[in-house]
N, C-alpha and C. Protein backbone atom coordinates (compact mmCIF):
# COMPACT_ATOMS: atom_id res chain seq x y z
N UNK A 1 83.67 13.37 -92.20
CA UNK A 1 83.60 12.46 -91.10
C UNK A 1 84.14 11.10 -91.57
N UNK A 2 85.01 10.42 -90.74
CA UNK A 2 85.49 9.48 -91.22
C UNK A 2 85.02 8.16 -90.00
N UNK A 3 84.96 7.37 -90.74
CA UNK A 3 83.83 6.39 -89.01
C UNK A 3 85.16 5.38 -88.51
N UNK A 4 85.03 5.02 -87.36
CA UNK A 4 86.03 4.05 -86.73
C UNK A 4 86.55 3.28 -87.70
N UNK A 5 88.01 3.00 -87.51
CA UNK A 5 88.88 1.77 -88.36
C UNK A 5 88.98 2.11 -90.08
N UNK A 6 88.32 2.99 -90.37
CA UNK A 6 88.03 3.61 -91.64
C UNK A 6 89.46 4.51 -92.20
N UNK A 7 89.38 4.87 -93.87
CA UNK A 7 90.05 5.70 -93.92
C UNK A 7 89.67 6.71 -95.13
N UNK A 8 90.02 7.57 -95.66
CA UNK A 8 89.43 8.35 -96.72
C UNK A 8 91.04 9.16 -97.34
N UNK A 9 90.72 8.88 -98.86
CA UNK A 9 91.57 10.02 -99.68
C UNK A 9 91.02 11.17 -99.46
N UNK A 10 91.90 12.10 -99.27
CA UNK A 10 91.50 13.57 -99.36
C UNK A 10 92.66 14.55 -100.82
N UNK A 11 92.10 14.65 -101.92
CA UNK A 11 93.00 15.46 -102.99
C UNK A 11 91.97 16.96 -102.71
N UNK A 12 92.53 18.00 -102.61
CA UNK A 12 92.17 19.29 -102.96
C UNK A 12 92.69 20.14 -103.61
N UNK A 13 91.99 21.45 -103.86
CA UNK A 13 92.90 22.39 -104.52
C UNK A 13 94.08 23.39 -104.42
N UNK A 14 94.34 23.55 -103.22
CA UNK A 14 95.15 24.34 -103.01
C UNK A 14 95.36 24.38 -101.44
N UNK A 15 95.98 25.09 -100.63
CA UNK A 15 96.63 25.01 -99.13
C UNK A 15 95.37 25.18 -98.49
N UNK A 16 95.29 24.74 -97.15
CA UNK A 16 94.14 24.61 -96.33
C UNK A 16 94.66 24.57 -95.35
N UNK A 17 93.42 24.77 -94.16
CA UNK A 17 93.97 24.51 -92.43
C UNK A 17 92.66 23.32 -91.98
N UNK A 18 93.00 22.61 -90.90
CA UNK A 18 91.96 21.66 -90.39
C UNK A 18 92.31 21.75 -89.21
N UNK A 19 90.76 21.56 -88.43
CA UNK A 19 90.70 21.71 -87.28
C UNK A 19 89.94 20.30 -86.66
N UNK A 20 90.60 19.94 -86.07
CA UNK A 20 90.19 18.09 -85.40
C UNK A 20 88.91 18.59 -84.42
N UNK A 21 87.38 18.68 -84.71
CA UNK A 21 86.63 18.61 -83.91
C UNK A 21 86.38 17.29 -83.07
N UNK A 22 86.23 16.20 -83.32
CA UNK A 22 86.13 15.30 -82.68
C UNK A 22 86.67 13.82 -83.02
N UNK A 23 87.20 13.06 -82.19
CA UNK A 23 88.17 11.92 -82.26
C UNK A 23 89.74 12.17 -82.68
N UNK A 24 89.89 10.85 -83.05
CA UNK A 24 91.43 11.07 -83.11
C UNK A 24 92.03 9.96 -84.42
N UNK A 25 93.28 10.30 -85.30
CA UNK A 25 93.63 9.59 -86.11
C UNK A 25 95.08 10.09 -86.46
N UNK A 26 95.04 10.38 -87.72
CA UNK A 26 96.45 10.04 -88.99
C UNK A 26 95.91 11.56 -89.77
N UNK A 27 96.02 12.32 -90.26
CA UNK A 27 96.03 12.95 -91.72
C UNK A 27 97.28 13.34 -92.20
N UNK A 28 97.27 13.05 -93.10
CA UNK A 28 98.59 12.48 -94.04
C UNK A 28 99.46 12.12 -93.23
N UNK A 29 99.78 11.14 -92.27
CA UNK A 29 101.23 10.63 -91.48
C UNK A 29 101.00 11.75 -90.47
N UNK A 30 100.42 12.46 -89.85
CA UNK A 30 100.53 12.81 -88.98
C UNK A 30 99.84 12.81 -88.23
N UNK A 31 99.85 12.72 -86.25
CA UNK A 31 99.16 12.22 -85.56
C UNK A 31 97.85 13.51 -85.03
N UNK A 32 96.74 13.18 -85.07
CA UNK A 32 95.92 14.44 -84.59
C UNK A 32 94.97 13.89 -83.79
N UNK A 33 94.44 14.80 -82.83
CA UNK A 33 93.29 14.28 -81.71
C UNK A 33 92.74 15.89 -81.26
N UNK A 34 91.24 15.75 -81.18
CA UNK A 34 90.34 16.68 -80.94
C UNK A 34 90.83 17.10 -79.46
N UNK A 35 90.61 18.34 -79.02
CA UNK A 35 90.65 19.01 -77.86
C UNK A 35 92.14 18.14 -76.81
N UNK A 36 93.14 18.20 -78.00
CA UNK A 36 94.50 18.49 -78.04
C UNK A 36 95.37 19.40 -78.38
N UNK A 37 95.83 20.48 -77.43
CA UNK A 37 96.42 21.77 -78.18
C UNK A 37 97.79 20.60 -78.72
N UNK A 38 97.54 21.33 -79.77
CA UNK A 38 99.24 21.01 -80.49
C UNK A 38 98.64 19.78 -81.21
N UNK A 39 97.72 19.09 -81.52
CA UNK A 39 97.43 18.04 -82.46
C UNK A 39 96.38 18.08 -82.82
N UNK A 40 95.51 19.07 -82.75
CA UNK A 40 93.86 19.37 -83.22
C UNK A 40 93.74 20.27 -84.34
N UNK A 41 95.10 21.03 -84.65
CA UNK A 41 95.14 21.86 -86.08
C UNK A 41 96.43 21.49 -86.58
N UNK A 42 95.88 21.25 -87.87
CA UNK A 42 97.23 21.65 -88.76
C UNK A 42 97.07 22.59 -90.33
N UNK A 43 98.08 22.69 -90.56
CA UNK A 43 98.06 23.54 -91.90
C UNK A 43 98.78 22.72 -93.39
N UNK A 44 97.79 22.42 -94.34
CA UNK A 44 98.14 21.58 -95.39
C UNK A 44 98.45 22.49 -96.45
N UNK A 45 100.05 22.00 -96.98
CA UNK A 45 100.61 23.06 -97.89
C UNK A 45 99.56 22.78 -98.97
N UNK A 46 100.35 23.12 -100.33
CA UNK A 46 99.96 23.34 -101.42
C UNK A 46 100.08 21.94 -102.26
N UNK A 47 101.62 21.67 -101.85
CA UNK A 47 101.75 20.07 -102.63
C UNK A 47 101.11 19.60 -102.05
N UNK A 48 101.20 19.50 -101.17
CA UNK A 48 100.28 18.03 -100.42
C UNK A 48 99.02 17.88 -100.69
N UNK A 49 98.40 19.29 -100.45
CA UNK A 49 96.60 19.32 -100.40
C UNK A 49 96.20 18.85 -102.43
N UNK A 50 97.52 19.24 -103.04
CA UNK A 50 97.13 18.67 -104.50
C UNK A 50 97.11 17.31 -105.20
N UNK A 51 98.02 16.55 -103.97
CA UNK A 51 98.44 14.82 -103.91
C UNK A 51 96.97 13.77 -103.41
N UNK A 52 96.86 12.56 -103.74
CA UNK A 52 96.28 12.12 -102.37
C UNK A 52 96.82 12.01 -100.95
N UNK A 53 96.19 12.68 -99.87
CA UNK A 53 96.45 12.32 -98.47
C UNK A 53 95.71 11.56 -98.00
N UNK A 54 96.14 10.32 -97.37
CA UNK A 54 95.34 9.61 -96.73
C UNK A 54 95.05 9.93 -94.81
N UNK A 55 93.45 9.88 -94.62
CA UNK A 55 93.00 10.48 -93.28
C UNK A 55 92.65 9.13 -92.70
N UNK A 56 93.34 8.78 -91.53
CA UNK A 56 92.81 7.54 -91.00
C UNK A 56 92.31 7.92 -89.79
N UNK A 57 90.75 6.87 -89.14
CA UNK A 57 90.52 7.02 -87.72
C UNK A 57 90.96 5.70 -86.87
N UNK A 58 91.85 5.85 -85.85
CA UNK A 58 92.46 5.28 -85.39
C UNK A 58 91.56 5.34 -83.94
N UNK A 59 90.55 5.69 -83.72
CA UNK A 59 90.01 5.87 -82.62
C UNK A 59 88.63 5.15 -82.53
N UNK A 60 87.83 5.20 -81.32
CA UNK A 60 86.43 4.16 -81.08
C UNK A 60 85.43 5.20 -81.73
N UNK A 61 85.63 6.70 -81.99
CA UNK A 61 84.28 7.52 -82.41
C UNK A 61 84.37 8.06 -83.75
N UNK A 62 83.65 8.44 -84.32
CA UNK A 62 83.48 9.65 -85.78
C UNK A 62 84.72 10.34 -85.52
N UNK A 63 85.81 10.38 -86.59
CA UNK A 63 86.65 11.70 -86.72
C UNK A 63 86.35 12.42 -87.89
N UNK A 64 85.96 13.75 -86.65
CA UNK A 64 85.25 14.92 -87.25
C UNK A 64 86.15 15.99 -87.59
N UNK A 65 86.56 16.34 -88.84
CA UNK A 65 87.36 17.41 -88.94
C UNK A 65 87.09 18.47 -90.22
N UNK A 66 86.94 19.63 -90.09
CA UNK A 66 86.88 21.25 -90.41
C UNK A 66 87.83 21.02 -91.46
N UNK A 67 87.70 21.93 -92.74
CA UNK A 67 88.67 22.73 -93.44
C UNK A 67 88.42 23.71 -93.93
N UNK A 68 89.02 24.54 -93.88
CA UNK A 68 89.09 25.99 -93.99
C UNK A 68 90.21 26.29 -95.06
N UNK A 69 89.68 26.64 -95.86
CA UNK A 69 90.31 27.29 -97.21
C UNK A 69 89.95 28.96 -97.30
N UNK A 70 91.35 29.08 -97.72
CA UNK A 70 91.84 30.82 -98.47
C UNK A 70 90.59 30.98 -99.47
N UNK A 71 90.56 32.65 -99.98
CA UNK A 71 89.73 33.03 -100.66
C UNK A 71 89.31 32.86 -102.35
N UNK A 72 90.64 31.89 -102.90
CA UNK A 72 90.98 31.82 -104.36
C UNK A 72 91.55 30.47 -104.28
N UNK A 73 90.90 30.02 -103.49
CA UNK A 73 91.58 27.83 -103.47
C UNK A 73 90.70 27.60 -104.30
N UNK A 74 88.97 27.59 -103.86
CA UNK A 74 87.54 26.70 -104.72
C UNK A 74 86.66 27.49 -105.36
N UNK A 75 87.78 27.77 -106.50
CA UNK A 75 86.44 29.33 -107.02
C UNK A 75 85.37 29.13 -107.78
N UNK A 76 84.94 27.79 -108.42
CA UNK A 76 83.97 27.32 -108.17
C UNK A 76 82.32 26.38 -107.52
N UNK A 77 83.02 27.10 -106.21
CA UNK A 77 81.80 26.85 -104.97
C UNK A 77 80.97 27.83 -104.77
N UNK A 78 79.73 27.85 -104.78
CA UNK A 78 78.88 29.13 -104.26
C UNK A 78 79.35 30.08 -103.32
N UNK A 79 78.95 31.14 -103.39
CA UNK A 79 79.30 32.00 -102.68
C UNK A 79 78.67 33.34 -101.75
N UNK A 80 78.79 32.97 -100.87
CA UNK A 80 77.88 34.22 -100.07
C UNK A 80 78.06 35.58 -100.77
N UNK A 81 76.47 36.38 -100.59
CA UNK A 81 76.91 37.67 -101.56
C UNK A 81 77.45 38.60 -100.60
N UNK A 82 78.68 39.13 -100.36
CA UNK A 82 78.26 40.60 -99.77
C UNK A 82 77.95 41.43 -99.39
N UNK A 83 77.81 41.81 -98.11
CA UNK A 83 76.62 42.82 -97.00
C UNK A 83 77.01 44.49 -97.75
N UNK A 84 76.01 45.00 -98.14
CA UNK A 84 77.06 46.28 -98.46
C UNK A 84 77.10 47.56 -97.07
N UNK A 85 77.81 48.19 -97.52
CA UNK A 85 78.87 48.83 -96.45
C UNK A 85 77.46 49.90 -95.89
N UNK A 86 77.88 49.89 -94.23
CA UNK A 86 76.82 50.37 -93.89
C UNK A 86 76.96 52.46 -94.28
């Protein structure tokens, strides 16, 4: 969450997708706004997500935004165990 007029580095490990739940801003130079088709997701390569990107809120509320990472980006984060097969 990034709060009004604010901005935040974002460096990660590897390619990701984000999904703009709420407000509107910048992530890395590009323009995004919640419950906007065509500016509420994007997909962050590999260079980039390994650089700093800067996330700005350019808007009056919280910009709230999701990331969703592949299965071998944060392989050391906890991990749900496995349901086994019925």
């Amino acid at each position: 969450m990034v709060k009004p007029g604010r901005t935040f580095q974002a460096v990660d490990n590897g390619v990701y997708n984000i999904l703009v739940w709420r407000g509107r801003g910048r992530y890395g130079g590009y323009e995004v706004e919640a419950l906007n088709f065509g500016m509420d997701e994007l997909v962050i390569s590999h260079d980039r997500a390994n650089n700093p990107l800067l996330v700005e809120n350019t808007g009056d509320s919280d910009l709230i935004i999701f990331k969703f990472f592949g299965p071998d980006i944060n392989l050391d984060v906890p991990m749900l165990k496995r349901y086994p097969p019925k």
